[in-house]
PDB file of N, CA and C in Angstrom:
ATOM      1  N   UNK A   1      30.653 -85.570 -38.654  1.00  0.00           N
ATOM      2  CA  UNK A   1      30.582 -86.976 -38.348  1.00  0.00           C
ATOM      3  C   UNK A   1      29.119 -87.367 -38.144  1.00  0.00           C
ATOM      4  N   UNK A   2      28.465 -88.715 -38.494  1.00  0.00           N
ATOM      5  CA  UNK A   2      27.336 -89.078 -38.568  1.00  0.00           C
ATOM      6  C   UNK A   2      27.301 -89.168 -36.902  1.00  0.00           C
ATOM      7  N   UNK A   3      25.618 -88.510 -36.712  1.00  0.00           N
ATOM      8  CA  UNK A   3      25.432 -89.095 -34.976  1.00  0.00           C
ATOM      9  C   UNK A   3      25.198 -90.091 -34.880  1.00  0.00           C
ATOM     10  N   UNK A   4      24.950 -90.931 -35.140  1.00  0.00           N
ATOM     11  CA  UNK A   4      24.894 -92.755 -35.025  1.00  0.00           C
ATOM     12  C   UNK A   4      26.376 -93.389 -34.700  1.00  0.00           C
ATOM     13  N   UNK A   5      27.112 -92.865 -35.467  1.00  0.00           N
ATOM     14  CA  UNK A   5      28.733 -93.300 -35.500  1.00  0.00           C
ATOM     15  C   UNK A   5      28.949 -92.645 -34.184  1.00  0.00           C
ATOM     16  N   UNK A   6      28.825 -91.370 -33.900  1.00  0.00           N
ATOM     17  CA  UNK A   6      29.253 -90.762 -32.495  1.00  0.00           C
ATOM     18  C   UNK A   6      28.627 -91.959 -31.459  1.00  0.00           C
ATOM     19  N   UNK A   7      27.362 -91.783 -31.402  1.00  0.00           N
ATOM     20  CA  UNK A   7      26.896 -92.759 -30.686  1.00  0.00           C
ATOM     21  C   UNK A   7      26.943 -94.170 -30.589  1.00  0.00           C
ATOM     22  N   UNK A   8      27.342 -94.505 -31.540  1.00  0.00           N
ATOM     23  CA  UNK A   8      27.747 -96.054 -31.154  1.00  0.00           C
ATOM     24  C   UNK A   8      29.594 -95.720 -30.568  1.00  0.00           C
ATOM     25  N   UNK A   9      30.056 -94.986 -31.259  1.00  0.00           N
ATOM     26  CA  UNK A   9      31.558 -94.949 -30.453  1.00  0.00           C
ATOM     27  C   UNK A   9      31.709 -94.313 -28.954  1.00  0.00           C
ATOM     28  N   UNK A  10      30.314 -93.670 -28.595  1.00  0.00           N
ATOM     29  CA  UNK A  10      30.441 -93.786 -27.639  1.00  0.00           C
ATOM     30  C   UNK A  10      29.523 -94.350 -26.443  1.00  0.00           C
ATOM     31  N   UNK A  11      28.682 -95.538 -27.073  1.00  0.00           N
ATOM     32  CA  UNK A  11      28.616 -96.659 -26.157  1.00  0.00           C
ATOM     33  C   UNK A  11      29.975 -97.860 -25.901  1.00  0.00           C
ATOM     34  N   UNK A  12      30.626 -97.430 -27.281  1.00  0.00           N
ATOM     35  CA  UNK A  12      31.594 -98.474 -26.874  1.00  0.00           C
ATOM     36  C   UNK A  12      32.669 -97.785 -26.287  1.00  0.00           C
ATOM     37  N   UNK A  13      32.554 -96.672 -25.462  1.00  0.00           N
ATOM     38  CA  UNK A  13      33.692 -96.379 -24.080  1.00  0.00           C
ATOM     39  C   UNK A  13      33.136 -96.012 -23.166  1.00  0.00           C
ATOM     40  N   UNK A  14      31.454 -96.311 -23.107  1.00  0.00           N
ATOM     41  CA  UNK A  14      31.079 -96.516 -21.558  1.00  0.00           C
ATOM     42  C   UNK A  14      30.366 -95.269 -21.506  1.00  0.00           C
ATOM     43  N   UNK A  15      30.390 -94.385 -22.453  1.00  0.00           N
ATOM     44  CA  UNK A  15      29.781 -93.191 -22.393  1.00  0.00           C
ATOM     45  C   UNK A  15      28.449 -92.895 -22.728  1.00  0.00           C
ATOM     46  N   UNK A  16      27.366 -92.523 -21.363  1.00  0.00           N
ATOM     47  CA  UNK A  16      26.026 -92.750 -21.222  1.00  0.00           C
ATOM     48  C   UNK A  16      25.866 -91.071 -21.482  1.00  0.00           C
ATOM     49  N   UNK A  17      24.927 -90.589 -22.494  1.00  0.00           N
ATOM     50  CA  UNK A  17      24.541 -89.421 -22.432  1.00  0.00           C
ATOM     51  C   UNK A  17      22.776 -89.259 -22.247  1.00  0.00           C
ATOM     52  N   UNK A  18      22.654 -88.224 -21.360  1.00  0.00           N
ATOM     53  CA  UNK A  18      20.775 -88.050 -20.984  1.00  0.00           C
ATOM     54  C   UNK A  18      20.373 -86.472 -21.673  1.00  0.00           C
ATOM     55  N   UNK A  19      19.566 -86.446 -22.183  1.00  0.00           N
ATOM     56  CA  UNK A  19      18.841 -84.883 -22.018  1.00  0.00           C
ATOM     57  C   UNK A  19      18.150 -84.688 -20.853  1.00  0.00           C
ATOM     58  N   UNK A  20      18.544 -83.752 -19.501  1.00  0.00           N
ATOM     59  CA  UNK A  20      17.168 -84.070 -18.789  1.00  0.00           C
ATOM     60  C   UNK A  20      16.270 -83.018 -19.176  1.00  0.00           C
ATOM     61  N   UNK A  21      14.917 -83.732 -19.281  1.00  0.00           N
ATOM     62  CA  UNK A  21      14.148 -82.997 -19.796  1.00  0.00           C
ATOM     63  C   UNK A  21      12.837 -81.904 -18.739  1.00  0.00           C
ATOM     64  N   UNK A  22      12.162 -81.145 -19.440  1.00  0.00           N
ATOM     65  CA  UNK A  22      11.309 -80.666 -18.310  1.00  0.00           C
ATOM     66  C   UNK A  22      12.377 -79.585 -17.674  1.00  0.00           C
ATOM     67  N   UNK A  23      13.475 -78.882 -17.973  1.00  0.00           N
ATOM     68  CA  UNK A  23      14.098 -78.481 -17.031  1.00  0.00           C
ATOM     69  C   UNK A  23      13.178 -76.674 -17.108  1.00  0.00           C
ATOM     70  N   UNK A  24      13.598 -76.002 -16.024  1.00  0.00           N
ATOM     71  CA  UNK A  24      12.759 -74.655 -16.546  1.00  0.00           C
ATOM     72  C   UNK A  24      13.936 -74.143 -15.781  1.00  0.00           C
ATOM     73  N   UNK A  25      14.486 -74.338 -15.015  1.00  0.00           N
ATOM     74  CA  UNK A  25      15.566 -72.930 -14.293  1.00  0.00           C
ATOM     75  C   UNK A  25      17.064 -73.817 -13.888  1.00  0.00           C
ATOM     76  N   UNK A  26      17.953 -72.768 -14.129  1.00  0.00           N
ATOM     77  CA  UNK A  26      19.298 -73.335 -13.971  1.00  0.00           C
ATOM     78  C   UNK A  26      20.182 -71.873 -13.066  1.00  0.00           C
ATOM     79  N   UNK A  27      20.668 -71.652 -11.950  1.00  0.00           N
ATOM     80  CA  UNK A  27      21.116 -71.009 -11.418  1.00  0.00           C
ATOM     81  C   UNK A  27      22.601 -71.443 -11.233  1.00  0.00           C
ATOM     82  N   UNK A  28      23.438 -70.913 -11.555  1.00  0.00           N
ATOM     83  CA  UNK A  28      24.581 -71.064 -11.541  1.00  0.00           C
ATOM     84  C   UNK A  28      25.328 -69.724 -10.136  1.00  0.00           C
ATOM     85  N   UNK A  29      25.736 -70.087  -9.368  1.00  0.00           N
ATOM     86  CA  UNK A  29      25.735 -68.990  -7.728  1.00  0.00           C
ATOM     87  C   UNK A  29      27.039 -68.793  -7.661  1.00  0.00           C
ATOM     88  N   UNK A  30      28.268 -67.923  -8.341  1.00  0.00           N
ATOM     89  CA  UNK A  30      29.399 -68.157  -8.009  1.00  0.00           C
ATOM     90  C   UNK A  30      29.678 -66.805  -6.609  1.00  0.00           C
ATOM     91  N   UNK A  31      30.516 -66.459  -6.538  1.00  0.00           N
ATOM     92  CA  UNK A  31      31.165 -65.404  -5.643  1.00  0.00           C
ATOM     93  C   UNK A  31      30.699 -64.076  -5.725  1.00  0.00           C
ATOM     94  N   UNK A  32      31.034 -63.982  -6.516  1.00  0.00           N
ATOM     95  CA  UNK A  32      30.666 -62.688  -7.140  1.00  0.00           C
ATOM     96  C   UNK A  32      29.383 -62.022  -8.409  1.00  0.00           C
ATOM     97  N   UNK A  33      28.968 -63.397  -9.060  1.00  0.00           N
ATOM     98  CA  UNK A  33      27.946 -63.279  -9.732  1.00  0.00           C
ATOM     99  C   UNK A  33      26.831 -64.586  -9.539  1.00  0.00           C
ATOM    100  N   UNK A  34      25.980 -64.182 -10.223  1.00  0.00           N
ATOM    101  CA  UNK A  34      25.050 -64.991 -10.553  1.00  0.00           C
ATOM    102  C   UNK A  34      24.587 -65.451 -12.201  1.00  0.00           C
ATOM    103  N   UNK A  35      25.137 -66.781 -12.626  1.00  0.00           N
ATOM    104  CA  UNK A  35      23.893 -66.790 -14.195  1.00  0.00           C
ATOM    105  C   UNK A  35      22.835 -67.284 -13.961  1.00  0.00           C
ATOM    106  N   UNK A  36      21.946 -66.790 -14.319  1.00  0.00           N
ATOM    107  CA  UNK A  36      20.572 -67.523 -14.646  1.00  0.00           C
ATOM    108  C   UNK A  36      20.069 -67.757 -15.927  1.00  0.00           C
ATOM    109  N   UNK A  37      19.871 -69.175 -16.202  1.00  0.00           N
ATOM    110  CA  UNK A  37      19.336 -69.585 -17.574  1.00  0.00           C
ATOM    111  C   UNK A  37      17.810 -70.164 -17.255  1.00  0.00           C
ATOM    112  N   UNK A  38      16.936 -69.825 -18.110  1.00  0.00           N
ATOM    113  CA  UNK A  38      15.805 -69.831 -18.078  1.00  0.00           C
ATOM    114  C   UNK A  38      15.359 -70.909 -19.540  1.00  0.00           C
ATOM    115  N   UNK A  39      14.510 -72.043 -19.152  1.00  0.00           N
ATOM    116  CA  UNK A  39      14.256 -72.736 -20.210  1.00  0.00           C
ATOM    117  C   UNK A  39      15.777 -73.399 -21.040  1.00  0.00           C
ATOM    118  N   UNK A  40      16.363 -73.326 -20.460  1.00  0.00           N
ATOM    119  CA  UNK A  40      17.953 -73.939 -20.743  1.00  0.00           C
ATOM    120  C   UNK A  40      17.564 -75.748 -21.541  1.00  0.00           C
ATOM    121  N   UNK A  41      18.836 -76.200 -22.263  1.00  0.00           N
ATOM    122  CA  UNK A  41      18.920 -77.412 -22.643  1.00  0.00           C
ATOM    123  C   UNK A  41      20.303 -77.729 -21.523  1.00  0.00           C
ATOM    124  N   UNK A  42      19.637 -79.243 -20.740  1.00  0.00           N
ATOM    125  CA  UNK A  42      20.465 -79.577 -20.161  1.00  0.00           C
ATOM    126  C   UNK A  42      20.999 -80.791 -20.632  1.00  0.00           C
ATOM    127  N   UNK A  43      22.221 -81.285 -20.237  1.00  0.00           N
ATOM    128  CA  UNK A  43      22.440 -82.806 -21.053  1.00  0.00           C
ATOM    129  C   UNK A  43      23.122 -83.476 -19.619  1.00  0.00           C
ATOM    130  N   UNK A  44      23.036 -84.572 -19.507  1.00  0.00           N
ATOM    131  CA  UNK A  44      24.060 -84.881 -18.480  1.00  0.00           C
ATOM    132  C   UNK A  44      24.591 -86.325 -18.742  1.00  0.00           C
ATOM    133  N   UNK A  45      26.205 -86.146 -18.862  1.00  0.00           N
ATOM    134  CA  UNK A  45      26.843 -86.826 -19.439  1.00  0.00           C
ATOM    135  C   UNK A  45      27.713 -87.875 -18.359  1.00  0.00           C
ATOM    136  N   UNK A  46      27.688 -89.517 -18.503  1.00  0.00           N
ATOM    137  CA  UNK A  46      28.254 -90.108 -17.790  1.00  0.00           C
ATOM    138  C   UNK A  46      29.379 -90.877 -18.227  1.00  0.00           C
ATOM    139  N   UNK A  47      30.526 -90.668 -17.710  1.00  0.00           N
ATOM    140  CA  UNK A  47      31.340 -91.256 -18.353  1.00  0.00           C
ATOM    141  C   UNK A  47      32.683 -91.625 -17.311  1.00  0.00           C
ATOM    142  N   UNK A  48      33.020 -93.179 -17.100  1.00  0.00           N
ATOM    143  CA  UNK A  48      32.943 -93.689 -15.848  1.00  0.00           C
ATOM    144  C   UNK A  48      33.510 -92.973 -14.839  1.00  0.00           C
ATOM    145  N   UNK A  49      32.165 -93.491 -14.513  1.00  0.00           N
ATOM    146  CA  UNK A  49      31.328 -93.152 -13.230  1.00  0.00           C
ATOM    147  C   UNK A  49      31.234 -91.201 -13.020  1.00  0.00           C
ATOM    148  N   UNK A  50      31.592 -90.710 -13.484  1.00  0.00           N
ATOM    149  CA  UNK A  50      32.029 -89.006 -13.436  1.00  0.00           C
ATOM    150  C   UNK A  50      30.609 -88.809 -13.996  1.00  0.00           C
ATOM    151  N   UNK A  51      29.971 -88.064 -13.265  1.00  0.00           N
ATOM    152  CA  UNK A  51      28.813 -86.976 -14.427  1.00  0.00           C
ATOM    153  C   UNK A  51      28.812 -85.965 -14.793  1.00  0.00           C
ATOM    154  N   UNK A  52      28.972 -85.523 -16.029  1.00  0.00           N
ATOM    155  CA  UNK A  52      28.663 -83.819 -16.142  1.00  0.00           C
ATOM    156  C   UNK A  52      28.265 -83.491 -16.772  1.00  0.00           C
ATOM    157  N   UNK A  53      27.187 -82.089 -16.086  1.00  0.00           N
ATOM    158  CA  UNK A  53      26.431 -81.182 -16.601  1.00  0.00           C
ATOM    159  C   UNK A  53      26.409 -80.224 -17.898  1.00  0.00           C
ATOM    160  N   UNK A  54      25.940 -80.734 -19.039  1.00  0.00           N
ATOM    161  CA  UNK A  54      26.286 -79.085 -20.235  1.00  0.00           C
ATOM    162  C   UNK A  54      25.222 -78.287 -19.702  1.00  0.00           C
ATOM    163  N   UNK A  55      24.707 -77.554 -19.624  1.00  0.00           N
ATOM    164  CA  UNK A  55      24.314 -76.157 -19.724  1.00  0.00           C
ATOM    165  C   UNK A  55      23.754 -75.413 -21.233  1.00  0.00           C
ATOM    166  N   UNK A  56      22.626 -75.330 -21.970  1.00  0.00           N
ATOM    167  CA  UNK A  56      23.056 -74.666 -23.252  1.00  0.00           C
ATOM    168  C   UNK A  56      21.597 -73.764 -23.126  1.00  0.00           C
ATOM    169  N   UNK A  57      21.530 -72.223 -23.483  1.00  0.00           N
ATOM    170  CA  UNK A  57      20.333 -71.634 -23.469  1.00  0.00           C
ATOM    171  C   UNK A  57      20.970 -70.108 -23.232  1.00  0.00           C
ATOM    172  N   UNK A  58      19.785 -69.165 -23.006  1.00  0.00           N
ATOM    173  CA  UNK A  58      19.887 -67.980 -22.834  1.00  0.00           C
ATOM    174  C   UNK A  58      20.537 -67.820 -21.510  1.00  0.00           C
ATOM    175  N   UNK A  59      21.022 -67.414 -21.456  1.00  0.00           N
ATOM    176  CA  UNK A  59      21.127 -66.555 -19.704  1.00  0.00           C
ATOM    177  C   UNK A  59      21.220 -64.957 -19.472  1.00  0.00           C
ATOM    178  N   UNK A  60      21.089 -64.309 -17.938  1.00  0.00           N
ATOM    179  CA  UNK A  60      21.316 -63.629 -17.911  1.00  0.00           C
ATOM    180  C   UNK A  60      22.126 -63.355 -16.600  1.00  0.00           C
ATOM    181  N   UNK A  61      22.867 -62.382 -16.288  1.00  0.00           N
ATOM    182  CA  UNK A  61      23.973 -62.487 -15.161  1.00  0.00           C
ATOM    183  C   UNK A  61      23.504 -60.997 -14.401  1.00  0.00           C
ATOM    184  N   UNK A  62      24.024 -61.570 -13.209  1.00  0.00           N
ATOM    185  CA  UNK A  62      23.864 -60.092 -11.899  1.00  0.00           C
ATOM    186  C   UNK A  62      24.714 -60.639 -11.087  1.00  0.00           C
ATOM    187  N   UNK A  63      25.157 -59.209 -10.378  1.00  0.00           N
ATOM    188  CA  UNK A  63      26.214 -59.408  -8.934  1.00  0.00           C
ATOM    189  C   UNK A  63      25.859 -59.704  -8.191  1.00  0.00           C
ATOM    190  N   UNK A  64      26.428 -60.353  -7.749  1.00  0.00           N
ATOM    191  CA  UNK A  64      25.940 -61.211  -6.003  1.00  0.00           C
ATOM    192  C   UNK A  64      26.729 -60.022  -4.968  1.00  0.00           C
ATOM    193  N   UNK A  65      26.056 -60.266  -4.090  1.00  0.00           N
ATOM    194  CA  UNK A  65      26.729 -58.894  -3.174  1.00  0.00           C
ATOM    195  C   UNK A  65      26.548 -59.932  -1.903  1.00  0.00           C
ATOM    196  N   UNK A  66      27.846 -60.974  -1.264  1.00  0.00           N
ATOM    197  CA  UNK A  66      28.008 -61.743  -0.331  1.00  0.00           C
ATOM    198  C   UNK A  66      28.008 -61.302   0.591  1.00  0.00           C
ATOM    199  N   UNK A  67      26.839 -61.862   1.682  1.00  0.00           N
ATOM    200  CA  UNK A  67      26.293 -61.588   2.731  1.00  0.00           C
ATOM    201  C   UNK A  67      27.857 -60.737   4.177  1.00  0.00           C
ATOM    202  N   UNK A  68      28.825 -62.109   4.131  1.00  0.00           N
ATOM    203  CA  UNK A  68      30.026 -61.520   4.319  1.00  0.00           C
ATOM    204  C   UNK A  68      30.539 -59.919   4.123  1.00  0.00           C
ATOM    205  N   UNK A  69      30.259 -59.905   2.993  1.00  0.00           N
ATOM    206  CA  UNK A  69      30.985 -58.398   2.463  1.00  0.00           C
ATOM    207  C   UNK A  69      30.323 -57.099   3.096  1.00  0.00           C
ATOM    208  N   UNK A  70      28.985 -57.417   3.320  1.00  0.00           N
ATOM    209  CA  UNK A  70      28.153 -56.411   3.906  1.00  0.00           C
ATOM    210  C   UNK A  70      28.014 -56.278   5.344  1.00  0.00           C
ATOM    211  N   UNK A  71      28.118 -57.742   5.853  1.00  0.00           N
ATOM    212  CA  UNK A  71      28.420 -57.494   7.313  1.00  0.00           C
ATOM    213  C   UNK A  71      30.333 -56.675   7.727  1.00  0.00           C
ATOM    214  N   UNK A  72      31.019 -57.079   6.942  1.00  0.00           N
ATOM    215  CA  UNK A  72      32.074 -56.872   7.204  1.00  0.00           C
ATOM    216  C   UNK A  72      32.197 -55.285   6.917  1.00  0.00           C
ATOM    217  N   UNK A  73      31.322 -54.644   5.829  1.00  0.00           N
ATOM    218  CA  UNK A  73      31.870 -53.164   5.540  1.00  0.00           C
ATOM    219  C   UNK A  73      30.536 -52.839   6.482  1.00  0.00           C
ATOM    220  N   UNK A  74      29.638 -53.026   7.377  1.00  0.00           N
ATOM    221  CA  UNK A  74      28.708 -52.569   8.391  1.00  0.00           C
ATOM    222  C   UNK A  74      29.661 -52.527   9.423  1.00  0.00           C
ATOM    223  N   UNK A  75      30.528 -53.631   9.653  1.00  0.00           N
ATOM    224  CA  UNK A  75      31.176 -53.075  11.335  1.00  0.00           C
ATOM    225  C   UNK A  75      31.991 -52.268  11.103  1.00  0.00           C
ATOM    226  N   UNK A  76      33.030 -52.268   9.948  1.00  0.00           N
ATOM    227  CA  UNK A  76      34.095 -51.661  10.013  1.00  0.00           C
ATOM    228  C   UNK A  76      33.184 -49.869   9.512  1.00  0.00           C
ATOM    229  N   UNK A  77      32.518 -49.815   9.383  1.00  0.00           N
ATOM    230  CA  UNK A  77      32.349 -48.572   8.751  1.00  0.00           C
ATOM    231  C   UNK A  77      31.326 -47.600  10.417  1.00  0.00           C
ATOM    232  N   UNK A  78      31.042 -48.802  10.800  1.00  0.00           N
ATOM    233  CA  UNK A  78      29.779 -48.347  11.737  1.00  0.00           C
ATOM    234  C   UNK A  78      28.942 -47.869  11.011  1.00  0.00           C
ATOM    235  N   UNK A  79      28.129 -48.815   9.930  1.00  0.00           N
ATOM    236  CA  UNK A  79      26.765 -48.260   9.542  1.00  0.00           C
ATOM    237  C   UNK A  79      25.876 -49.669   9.580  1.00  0.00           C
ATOM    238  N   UNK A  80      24.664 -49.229   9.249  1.00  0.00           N
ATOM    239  CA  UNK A  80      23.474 -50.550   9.244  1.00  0.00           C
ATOM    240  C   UNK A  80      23.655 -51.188   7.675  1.00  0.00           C
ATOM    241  N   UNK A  81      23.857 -52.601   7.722  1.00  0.00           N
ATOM    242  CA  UNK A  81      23.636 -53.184   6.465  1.00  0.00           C
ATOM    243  C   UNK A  81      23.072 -53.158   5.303  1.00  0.00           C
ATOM    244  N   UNK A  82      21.551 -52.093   5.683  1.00  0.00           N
ATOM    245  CA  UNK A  82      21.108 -51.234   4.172  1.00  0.00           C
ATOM    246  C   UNK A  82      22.250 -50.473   3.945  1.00  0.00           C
ATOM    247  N   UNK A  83      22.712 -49.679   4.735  1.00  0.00           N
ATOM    248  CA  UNK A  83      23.997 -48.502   4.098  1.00  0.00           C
ATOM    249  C   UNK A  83      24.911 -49.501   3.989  1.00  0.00           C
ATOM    250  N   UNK A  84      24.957 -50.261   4.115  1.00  0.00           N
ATOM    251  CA  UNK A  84      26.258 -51.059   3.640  1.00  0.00           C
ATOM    252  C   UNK A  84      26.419 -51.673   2.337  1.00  0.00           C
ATOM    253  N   UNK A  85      25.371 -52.276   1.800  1.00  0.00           N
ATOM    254  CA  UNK A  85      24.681 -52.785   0.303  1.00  0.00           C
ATOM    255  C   UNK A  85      25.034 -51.517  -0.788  1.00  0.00           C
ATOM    256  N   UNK A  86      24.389 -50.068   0.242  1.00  0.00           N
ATOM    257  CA  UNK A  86      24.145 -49.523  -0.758  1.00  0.00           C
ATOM    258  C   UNK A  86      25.603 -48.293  -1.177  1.00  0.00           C
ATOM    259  N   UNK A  87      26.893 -49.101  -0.358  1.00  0.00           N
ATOM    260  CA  UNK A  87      27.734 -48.810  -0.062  1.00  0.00           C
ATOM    261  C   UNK A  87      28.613 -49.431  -1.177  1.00  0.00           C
ATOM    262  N   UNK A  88      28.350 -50.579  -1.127  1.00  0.00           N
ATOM    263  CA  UNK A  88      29.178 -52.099  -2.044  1.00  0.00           C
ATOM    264  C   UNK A  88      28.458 -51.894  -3.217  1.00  0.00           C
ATOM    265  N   UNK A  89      26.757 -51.742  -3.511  1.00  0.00           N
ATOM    266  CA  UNK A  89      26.846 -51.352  -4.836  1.00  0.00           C
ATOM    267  C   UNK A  89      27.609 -50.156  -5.517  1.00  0.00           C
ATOM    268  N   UNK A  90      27.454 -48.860  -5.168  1.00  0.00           N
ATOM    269  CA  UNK A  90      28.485 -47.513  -5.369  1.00  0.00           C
ATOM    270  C   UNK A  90      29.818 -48.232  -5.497  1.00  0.00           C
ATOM    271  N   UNK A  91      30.525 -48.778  -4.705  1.00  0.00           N
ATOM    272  CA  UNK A  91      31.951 -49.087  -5.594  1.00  0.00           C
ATOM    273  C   UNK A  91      32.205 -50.272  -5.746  1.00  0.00           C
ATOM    274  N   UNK A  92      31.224 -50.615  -6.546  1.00  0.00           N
ATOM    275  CA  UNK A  92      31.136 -52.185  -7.549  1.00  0.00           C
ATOM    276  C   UNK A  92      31.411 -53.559  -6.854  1.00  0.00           C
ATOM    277  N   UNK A  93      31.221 -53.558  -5.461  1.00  0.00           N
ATOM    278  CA  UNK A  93      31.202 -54.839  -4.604  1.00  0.00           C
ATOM    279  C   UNK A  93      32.182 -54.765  -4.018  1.00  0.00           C
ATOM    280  N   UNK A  94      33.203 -53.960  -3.747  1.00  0.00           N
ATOM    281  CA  UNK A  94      34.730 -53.744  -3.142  1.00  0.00           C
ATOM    282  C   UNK A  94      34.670 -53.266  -1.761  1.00  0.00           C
ATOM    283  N   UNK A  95      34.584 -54.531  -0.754  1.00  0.00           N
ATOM    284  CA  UNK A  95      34.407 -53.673   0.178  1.00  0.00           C
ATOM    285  C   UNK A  95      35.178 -53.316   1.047  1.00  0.00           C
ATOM    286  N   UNK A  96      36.780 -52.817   0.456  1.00  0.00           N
ATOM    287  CA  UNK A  96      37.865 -51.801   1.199  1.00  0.00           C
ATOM    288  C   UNK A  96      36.989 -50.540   0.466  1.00  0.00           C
ATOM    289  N   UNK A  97      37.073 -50.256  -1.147  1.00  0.00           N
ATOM    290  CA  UNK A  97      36.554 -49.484  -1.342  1.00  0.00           C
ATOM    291  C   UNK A  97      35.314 -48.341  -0.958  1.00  0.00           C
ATOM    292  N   UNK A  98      34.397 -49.298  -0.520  1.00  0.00           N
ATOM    293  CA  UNK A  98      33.641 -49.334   0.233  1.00  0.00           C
ATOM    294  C   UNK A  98      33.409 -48.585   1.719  1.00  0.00           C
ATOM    295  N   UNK A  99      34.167 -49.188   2.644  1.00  0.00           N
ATOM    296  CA  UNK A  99      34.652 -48.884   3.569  1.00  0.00           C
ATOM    297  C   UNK A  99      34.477 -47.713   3.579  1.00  0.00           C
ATOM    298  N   UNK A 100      36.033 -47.291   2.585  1.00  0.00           N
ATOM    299  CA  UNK A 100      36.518 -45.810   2.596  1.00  0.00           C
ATOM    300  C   UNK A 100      35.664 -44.867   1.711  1.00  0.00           C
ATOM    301  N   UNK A 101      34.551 -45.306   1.182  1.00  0.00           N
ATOM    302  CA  UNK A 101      33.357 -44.247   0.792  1.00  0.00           C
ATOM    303  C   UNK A 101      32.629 -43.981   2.056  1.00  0.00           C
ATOM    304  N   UNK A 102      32.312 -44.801   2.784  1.00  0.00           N
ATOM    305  CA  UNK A 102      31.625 -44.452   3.965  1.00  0.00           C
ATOM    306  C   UNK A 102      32.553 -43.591   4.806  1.00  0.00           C
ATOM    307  N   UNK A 103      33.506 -44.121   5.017  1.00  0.00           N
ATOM    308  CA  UNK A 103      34.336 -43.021   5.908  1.00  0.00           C
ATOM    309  C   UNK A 103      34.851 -41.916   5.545  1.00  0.00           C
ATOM    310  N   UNK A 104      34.350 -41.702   4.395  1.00  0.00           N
ATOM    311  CA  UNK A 104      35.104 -40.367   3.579  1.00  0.00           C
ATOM    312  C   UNK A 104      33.927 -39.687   3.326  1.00  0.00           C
ATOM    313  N   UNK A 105      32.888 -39.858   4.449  1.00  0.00           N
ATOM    314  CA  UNK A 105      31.217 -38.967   4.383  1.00  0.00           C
ATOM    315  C   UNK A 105      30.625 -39.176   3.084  1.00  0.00           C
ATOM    316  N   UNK A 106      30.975 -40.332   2.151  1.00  0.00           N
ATOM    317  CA  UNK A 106      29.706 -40.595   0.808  1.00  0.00           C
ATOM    318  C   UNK A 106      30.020 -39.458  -0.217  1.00  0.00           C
TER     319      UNK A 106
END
Protein backbone atom coordinates (compact mmCIF):
# COMPACT_ATOMS: atom_id res chain seq x y z
CA UNK A 1 0.00 0.00 0.00
CA UNK A 2 1.25 3.55 -0.91
CA UNK A 3 2.48 5.50 2.43
CA UNK A 4 0.64 8.60 1.58
CA UNK A 5 -2.67 6.53 1.31
CA UNK A 6 -1.70 4.93 4.81
CA UNK A 7 -1.22 8.28 5.97
CA UNK A 8 -3.90 10.15 4.90
CA UNK A 9 -6.24 7.11 6.12
CA UNK A 10 -4.83 7.52 9.01
CA UNK A 11 -5.29 11.13 9.71
CA UNK A 12 -8.69 10.51 8.88
CA UNK A 13 -9.22 8.23 12.21
CA UNK A 14 -7.43 10.48 14.42
CA UNK A 15 -4.30 8.59 14.20
CA UNK A 16 -1.17 10.83 15.13
CA UNK A 17 2.13 8.97 14.52
CA UNK A 18 5.83 10.57 15.91
CA UNK A 19 9.38 9.15 15.40
CA UNK A 20 10.97 10.25 18.59
CA UNK A 21 14.06 11.09 17.58
CA UNK A 22 17.63 11.40 19.29
CA UNK A 23 16.72 8.30 21.21
CA UNK A 24 20.10 6.33 22.37
CA UNK A 25 18.83 3.77 25.15
CA UNK A 26 15.64 1.84 25.69
CA UNK A 27 15.48 -0.50 28.80
CA UNK A 28 12.75 -2.63 28.95
CA UNK A 29 12.88 -4.10 33.20
CA UNK A 30 10.55 -7.06 33.39
CA UNK A 31 10.71 -9.73 36.41
CA UNK A 32 12.89 -11.79 35.48
CA UNK A 33 14.82 -10.22 32.61
CA UNK A 34 16.08 -7.30 31.22
CA UNK A 35 16.12 -6.00 27.20
CA UNK A 36 18.29 -3.49 26.34
CA UNK A 37 18.17 -1.79 22.96
CA UNK A 38 20.82 0.47 22.13
CA UNK A 39 20.37 3.18 19.32
CA UNK A 40 16.77 1.69 18.85
CA UNK A 41 13.99 3.31 16.35
CA UNK A 42 11.27 4.52 18.45
CA UNK A 43 7.79 5.56 17.07
CA UNK A 44 5.06 6.67 19.28
CA UNK A 45 1.74 6.22 18.16
CA UNK A 46 -1.51 8.18 19.20
CA UNK A 47 -4.59 7.02 18.66
CA UNK A 48 -7.52 8.40 20.73
CA UNK A 49 -6.10 9.55 23.26
CA UNK A 50 -4.07 5.94 23.98
CA UNK A 51 -0.23 6.18 23.18
CA UNK A 52 1.96 3.52 22.15
CA UNK A 53 5.37 2.81 22.07
CA UNK A 54 7.03 0.54 18.95
CA UNK A 55 10.35 -0.35 19.90
CA UNK A 56 12.50 -1.45 16.67
CA UNK A 57 16.52 -2.11 16.86
CA UNK A 58 19.09 -4.46 18.21
CA UNK A 59 18.80 -5.64 21.65
CA UNK A 60 20.34 -7.59 24.03
CA UNK A 61 18.79 -9.51 27.16
CA UNK A 62 20.14 -10.56 30.83
CA UNK A 63 18.52 -11.90 34.05
CA UNK A 64 17.42 -9.75 36.51
CA UNK A 65 18.05 -11.39 39.81
CA UNK A 66 15.09 -9.42 42.10
CA UNK A 67 16.33 -7.82 44.97
CA UNK A 68 13.34 -9.85 46.84
CA UNK A 69 14.65 -13.20 45.76
CA UNK A 70 18.00 -12.64 47.35
CA UNK A 71 16.89 -11.26 50.46
CA UNK A 72 14.43 -14.02 50.78
CA UNK A 73 17.00 -17.05 49.91
CA UNK A 74 19.65 -14.94 52.56
CA UNK A 75 17.21 -15.46 55.53
CA UNK A 76 15.89 -18.61 54.77
CA UNK A 77 19.25 -20.14 54.04
CA UNK A 78 21.20 -18.08 56.79
CA UNK A 79 23.76 -16.75 54.42
CA UNK A 80 24.93 -13.05 53.39
CA UNK A 81 23.36 -11.75 50.15
CA UNK A 82 26.70 -12.15 48.11
CA UNK A 83 26.14 -16.02 48.84
CA UNK A 84 22.82 -15.58 48.05
CA UNK A 85 23.21 -14.00 44.31
CA UNK A 86 25.72 -16.37 43.91
CA UNK A 87 23.31 -18.98 45.02
CA UNK A 88 20.27 -17.80 42.52
CA UNK A 89 22.75 -17.52 39.77
CA UNK A 90 23.88 -21.55 40.18
CA UNK A 91 20.21 -22.55 39.92
CA UNK A 92 19.06 -20.12 37.30
CA UNK A 93 17.17 -17.53 39.62
CA UNK A 94 14.99 -20.22 41.56
CA UNK A 95 15.06 -19.37 44.79
CA UNK A 96 13.45 -22.71 46.45
CA UNK A 97 16.08 -24.19 44.35
CA UNK A 98 18.35 -22.17 45.68
CA UNK A 99 17.61 -22.43 49.11
CA UNK A 100 18.12 -26.11 48.95
CA UNK A 101 21.68 -25.72 47.26
CA UNK A 102 22.70 -23.82 50.17
CA UNK A 103 21.33 -26.17 52.58
CA UNK A 104 22.53 -29.15 50.92
CA UNK A 105 26.39 -27.63 51.68
CA UNK A 106 26.80 -26.23 47.74
Amino acid sequence: MDPRRVKKMMDQLGVKVEEIERVEEVKIICYDKIYDFSNPTVTAMNAQGKITFQVAGKYQTSNRMPQEDVELVAAQAQVSEEEARRALKQCGNNPADAIIWLMDGK
